[in-house]
PDB file of N, CA and C in Angstrom:
ATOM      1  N   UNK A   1     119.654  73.080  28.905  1.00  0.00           N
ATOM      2  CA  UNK A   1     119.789  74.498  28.630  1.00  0.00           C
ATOM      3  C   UNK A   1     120.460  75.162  29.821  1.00  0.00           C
ATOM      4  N   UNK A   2     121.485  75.670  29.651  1.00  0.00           N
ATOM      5  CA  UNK A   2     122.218  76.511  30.692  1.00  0.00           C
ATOM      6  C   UNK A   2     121.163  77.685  31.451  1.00  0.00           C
ATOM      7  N   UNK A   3     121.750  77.549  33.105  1.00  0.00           N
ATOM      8  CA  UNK A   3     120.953  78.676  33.425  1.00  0.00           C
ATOM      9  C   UNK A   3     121.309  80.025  33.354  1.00  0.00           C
ATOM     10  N   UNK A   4     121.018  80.780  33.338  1.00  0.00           N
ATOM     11  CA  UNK A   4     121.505  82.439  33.167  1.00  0.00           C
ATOM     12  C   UNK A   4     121.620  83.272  34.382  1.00  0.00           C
ATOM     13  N   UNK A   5     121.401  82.574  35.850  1.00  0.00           N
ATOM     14  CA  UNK A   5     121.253  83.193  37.621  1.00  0.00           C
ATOM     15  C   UNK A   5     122.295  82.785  37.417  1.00  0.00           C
ATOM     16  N   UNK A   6     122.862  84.235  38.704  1.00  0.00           N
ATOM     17  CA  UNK A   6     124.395  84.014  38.501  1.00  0.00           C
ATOM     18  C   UNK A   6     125.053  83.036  39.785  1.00  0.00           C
ATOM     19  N   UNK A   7     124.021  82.756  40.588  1.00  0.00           N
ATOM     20  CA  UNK A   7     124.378  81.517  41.197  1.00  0.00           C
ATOM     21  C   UNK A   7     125.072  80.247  40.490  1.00  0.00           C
ATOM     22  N   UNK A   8     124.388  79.662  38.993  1.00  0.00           N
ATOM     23  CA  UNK A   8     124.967  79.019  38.521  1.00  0.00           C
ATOM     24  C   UNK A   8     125.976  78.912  37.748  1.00  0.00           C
ATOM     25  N   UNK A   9     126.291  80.404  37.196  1.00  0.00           N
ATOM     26  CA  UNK A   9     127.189  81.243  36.843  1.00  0.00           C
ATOM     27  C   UNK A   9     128.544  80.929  37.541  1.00  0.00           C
ATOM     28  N   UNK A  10     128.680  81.302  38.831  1.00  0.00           N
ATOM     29  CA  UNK A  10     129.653  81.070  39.745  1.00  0.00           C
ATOM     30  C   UNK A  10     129.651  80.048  39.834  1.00  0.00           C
ATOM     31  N   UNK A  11     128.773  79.117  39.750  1.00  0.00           N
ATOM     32  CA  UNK A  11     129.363  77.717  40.334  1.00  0.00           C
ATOM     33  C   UNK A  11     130.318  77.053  39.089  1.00  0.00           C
ATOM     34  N   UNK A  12     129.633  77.178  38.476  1.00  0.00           N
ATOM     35  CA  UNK A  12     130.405  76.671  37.190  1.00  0.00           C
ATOM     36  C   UNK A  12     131.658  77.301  36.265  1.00  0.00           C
ATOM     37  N   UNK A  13     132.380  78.235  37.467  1.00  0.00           N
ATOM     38  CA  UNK A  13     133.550  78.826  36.633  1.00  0.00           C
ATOM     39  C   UNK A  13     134.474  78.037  37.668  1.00  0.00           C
ATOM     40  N   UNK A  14     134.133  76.794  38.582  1.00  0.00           N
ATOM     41  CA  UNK A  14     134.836  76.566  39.398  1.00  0.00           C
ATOM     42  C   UNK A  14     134.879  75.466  38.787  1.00  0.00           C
ATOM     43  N   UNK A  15     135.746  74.422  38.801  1.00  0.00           N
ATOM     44  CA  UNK A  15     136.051  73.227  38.242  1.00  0.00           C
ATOM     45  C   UNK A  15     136.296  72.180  39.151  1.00  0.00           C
ATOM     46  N   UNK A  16     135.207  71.463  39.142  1.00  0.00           N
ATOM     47  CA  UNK A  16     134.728  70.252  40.054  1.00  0.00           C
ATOM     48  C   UNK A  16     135.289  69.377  39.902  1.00  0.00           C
ATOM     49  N   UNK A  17     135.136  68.336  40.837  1.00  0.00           N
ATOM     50  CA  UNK A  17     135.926  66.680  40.433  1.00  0.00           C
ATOM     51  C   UNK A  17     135.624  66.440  40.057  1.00  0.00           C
ATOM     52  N   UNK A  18     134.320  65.682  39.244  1.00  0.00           N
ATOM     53  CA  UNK A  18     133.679  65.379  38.812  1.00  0.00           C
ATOM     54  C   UNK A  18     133.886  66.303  37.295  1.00  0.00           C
ATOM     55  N   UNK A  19     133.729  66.857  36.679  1.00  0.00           N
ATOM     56  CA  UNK A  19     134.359  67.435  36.128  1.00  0.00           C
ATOM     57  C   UNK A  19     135.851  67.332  35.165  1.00  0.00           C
ATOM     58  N   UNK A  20     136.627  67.168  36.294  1.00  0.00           N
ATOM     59  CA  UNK A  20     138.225  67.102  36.538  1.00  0.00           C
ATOM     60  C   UNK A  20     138.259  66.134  36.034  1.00  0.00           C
ATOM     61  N   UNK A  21     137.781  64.947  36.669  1.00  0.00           N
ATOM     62  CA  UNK A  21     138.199  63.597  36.242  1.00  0.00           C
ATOM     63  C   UNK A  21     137.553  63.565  34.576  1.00  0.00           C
ATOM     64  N   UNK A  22     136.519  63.589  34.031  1.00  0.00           N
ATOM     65  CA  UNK A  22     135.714  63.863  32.881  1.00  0.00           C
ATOM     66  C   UNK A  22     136.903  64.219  31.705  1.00  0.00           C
ATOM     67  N   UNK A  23     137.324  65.739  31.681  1.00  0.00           N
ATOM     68  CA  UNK A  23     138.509  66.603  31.565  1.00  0.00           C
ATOM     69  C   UNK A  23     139.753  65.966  31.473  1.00  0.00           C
ATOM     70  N   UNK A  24     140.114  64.903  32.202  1.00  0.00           N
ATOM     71  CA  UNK A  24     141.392  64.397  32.428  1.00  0.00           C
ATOM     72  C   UNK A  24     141.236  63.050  31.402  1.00  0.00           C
ATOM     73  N   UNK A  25     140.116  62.622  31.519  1.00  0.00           N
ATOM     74  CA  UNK A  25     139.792  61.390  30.821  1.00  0.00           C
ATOM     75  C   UNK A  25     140.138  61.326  29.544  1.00  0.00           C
ATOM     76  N   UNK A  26     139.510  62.041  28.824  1.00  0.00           N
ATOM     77  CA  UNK A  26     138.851  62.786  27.431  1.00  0.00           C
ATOM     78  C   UNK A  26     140.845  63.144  27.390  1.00  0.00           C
ATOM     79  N   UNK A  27     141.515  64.508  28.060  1.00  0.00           N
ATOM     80  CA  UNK A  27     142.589  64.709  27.661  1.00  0.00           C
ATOM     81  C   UNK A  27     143.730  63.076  27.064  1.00  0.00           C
ATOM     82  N   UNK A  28     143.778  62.547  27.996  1.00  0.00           N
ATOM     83  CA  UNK A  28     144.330  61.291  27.843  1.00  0.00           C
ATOM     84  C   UNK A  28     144.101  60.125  26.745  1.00  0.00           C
ATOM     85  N   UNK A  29     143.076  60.177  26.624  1.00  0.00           N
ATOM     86  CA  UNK A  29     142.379  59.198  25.347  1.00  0.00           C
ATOM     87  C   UNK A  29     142.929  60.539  24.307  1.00  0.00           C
ATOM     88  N   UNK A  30     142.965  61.511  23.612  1.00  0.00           N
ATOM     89  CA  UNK A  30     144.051  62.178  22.894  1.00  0.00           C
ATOM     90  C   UNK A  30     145.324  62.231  22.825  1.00  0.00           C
ATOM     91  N   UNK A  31     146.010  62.307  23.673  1.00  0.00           N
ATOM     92  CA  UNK A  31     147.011  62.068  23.751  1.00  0.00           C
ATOM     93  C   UNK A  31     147.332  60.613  23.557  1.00  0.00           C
ATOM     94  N   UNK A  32     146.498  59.636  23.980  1.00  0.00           N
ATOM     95  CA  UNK A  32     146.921  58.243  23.582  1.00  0.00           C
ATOM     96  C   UNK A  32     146.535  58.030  22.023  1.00  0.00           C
ATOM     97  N   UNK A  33     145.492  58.598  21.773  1.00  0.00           N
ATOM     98  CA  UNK A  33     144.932  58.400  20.080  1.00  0.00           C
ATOM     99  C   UNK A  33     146.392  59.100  19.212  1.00  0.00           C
ATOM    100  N   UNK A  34     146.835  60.521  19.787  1.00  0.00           N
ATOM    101  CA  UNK A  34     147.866  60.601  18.960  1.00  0.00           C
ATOM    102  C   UNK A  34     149.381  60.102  18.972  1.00  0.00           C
ATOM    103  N   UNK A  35     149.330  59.506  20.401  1.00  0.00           N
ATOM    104  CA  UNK A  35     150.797  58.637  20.078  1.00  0.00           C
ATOM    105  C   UNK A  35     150.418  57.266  19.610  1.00  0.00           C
ATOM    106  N   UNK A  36     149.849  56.913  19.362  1.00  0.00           N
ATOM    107  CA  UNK A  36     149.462  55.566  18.611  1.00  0.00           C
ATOM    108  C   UNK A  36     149.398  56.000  17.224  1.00  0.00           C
ATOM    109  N   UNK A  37     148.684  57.142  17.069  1.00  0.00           N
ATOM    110  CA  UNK A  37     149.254  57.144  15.266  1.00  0.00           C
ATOM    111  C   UNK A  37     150.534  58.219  14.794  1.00  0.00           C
ATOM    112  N   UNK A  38     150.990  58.636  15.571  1.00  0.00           N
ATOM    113  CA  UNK A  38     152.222  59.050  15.345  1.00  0.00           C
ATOM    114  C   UNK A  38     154.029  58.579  15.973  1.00  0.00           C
ATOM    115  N   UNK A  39     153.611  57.921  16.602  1.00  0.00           N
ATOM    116  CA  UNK A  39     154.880  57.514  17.573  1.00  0.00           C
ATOM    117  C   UNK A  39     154.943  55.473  17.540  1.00  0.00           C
ATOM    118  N   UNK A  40     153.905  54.998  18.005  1.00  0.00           N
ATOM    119  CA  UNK A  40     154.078  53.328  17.954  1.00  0.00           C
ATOM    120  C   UNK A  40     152.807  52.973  18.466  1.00  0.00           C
ATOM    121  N   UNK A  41     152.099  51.889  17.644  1.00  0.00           N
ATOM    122  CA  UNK A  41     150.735  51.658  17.663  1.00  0.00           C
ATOM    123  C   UNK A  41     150.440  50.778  19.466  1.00  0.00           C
ATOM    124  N   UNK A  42     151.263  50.580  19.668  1.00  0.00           N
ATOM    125  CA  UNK A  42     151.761  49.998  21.238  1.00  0.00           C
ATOM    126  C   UNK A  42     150.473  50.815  22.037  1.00  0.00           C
ATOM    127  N   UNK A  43     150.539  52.333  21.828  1.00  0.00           N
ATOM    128  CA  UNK A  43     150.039  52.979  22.906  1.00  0.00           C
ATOM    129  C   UNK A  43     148.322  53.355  22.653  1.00  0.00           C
ATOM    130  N   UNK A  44     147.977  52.445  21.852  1.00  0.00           N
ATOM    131  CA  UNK A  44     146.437  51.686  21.976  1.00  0.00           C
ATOM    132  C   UNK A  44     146.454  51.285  23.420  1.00  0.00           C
ATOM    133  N   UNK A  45     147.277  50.316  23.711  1.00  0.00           N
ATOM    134  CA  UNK A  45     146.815  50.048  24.843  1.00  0.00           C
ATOM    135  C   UNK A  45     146.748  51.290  26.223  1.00  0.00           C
ATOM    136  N   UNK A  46     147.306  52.427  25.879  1.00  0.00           N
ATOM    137  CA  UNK A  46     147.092  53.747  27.143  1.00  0.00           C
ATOM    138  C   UNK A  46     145.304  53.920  26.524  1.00  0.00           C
ATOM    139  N   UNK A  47     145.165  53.806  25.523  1.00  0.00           N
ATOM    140  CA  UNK A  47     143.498  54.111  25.212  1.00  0.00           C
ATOM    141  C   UNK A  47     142.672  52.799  26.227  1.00  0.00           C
ATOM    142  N   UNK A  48     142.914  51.657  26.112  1.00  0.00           N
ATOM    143  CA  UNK A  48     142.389  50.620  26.636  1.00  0.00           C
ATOM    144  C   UNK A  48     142.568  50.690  28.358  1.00  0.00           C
ATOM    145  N   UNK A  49     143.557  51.070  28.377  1.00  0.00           N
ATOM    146  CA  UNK A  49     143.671  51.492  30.427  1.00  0.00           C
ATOM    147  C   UNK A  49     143.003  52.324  30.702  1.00  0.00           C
ATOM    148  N   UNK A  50     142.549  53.183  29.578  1.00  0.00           N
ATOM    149  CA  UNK A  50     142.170  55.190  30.188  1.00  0.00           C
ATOM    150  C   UNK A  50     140.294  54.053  29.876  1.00  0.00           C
ATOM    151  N   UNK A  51     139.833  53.732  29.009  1.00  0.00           N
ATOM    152  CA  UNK A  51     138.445  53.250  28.916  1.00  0.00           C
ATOM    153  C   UNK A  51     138.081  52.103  29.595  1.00  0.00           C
ATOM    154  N   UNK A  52     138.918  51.389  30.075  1.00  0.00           N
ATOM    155  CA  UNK A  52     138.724  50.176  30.953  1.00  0.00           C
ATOM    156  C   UNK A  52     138.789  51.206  32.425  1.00  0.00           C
ATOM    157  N   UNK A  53     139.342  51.590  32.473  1.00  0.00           N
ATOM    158  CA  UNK A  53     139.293  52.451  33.880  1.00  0.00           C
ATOM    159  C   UNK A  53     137.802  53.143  34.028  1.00  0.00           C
ATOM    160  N   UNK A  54     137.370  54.015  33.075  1.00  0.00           N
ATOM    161  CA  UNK A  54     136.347  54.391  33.648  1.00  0.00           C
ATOM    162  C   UNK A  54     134.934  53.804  33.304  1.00  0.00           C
ATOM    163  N   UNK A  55     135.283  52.862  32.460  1.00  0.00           N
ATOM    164  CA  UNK A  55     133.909  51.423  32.841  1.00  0.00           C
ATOM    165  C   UNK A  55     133.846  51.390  33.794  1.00  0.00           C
ATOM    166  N   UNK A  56     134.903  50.489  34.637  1.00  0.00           N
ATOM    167  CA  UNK A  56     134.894  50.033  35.852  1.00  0.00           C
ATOM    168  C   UNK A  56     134.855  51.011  37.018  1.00  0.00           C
ATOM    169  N   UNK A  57     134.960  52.268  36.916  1.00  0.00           N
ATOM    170  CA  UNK A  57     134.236  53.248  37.694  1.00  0.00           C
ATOM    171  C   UNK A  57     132.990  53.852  37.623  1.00  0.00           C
ATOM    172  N   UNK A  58     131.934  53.394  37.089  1.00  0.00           N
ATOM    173  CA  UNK A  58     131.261  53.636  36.463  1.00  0.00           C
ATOM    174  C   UNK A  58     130.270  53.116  37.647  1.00  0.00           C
ATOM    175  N   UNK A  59     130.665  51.856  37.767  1.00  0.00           N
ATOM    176  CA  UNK A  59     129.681  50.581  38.649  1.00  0.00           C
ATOM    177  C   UNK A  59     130.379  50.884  40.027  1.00  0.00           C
ATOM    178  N   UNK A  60     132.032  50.653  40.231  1.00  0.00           N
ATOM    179  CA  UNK A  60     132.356  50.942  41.480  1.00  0.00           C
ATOM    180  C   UNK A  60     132.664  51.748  42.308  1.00  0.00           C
ATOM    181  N   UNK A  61     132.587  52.972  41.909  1.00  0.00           N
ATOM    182  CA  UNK A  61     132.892  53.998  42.147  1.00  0.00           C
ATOM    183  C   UNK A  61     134.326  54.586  42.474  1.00  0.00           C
ATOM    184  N   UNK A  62     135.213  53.424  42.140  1.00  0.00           N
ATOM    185  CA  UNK A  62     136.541  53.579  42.364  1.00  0.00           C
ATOM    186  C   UNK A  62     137.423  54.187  41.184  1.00  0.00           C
ATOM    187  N   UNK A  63     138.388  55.178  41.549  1.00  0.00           N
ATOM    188  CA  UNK A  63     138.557  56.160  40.477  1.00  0.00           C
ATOM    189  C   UNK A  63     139.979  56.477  41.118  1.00  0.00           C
ATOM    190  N   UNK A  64     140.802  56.391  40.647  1.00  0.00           N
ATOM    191  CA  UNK A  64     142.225  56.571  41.403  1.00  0.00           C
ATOM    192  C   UNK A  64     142.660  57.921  40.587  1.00  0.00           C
ATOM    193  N   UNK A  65     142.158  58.785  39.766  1.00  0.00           N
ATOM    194  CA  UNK A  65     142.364  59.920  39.467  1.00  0.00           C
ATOM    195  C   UNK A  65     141.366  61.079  40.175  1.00  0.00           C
ATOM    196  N   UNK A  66     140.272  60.329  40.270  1.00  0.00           N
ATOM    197  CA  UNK A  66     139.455  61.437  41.678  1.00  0.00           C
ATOM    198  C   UNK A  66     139.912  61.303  42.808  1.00  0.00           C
ATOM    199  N   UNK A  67     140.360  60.299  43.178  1.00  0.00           N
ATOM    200  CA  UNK A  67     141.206  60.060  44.710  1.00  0.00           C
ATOM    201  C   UNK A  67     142.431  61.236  44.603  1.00  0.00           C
ATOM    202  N   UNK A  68     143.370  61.086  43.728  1.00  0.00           N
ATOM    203  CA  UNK A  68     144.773  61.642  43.438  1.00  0.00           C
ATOM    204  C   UNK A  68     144.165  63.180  43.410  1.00  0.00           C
ATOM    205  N   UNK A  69     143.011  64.009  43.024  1.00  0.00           N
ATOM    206  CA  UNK A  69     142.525  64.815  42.377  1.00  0.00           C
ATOM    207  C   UNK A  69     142.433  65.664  43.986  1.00  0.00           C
ATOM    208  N   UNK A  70     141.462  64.851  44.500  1.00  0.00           N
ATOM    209  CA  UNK A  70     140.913  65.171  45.841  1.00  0.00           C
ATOM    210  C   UNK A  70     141.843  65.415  46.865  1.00  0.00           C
ATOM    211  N   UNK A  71     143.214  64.574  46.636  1.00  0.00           N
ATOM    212  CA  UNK A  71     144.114  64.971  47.595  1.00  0.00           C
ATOM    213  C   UNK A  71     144.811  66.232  47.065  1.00  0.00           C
ATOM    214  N   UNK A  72     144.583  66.681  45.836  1.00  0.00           N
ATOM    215  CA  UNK A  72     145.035  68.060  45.419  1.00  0.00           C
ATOM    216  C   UNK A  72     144.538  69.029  45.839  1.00  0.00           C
ATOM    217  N   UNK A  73     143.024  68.790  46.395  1.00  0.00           N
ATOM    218  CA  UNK A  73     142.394  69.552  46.796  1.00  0.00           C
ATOM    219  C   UNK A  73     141.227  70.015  45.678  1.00  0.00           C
ATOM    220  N   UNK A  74     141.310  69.204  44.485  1.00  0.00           N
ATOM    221  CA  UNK A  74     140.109  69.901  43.772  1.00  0.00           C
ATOM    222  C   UNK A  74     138.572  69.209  44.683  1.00  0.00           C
ATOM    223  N   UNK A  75     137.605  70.275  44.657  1.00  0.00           N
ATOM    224  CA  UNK A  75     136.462  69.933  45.203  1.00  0.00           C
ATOM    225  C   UNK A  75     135.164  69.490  44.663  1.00  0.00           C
ATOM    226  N   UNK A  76     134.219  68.406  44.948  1.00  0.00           N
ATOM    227  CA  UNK A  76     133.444  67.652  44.557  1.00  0.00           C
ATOM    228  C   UNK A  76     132.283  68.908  44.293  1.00  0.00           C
ATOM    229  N   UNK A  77     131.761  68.686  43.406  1.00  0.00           N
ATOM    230  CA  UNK A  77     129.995  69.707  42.767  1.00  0.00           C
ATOM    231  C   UNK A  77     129.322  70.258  44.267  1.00  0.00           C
ATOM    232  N   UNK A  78     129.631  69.024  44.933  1.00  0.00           N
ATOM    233  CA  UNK A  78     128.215  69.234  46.355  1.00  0.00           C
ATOM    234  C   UNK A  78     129.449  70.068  47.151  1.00  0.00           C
ATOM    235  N   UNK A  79     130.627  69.707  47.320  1.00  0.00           N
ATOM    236  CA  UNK A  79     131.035  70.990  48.457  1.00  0.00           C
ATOM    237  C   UNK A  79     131.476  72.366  47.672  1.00  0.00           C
ATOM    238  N   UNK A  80     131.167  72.595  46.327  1.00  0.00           N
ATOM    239  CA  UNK A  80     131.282  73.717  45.672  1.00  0.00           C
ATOM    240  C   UNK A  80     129.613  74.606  46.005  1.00  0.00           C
ATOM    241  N   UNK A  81     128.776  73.591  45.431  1.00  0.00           N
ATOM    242  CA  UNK A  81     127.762  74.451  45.998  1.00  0.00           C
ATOM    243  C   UNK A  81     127.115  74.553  47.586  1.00  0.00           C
ATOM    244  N   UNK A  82     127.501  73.424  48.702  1.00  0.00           N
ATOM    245  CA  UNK A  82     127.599  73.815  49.458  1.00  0.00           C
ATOM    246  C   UNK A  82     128.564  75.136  50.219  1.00  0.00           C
ATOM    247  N   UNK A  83     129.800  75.571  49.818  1.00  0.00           N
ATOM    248  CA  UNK A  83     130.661  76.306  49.879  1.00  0.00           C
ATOM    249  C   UNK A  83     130.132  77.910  49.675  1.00  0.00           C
ATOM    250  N   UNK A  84     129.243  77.816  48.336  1.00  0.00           N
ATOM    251  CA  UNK A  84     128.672  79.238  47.793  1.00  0.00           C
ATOM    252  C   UNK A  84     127.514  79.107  48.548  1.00  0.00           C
ATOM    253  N   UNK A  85     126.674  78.241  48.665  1.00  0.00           N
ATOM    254  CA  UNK A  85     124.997  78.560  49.493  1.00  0.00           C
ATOM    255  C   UNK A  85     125.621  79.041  51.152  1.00  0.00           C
ATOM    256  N   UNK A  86     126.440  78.596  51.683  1.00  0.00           N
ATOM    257  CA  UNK A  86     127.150  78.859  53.130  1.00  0.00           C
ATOM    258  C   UNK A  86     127.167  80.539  52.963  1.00  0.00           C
ATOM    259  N   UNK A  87     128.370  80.727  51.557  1.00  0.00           N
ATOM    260  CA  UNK A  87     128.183  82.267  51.299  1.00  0.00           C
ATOM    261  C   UNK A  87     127.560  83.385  51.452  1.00  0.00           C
ATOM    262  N   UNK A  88     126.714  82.870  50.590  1.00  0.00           N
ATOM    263  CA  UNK A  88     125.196  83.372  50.781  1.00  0.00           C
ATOM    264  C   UNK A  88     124.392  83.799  51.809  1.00  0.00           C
ATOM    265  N   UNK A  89     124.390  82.897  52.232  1.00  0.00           N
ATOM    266  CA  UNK A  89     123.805  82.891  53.926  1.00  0.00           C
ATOM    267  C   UNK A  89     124.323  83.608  55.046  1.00  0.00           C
ATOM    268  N   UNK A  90     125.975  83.975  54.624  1.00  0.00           N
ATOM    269  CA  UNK A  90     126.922  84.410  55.835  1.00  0.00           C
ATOM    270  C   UNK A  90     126.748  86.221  55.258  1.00  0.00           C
ATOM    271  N   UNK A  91     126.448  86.355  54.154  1.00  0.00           N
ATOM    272  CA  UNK A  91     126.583  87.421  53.577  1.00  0.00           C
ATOM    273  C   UNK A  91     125.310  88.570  53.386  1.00  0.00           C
ATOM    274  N   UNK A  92     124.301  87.431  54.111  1.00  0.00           N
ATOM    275  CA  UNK A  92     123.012  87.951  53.783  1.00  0.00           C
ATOM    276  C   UNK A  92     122.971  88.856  54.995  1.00  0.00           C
TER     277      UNK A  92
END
């Protein structure tokens, strides 16, 4: 159940890595579901790279779209809410 403090409010209009990668995942497995049935059944296999990928991140924590993500600068859950509790504190 979502919380209704607007602490969590704010945190969650910010878009995390964790998140991001989730978001990016999900986008891609669509886009591969619809060029496989509209363009050449070939691109099953972009579905099989995008779900074999995040099996295997699952256990290793290795994720070459949170890496790529992170050097964009999107930020992980813990330095989002570390970022706003700092806020808080500086503001109090």
């Amino acid at each position: 159940m979502p919380s209704t403090s607007s602490n969590s409010t704010s945190q969650n209009r910010k878009l995390s890595l964790e998140r991001a990668v989730m978001a990016f995942a999900g986008f891609m497995m669509l886009v591969s579901l619809g060029l496989t049935v509209w363009l050449s059944p070939h691109f099953i296999w972009l579905s099989v790279f995008v779900g074999a990928n995040l099996f295997q991140s699952a256990f290793s924590g290795f994720c070459p779209a949170a890496i790529l993500m992170a050097k964009l600068g999107i930020k992980t859950q813990a330095q989002l809410t570390h970022e706003e509790l700092t806020h808080k504190a500086l503001s109090q």
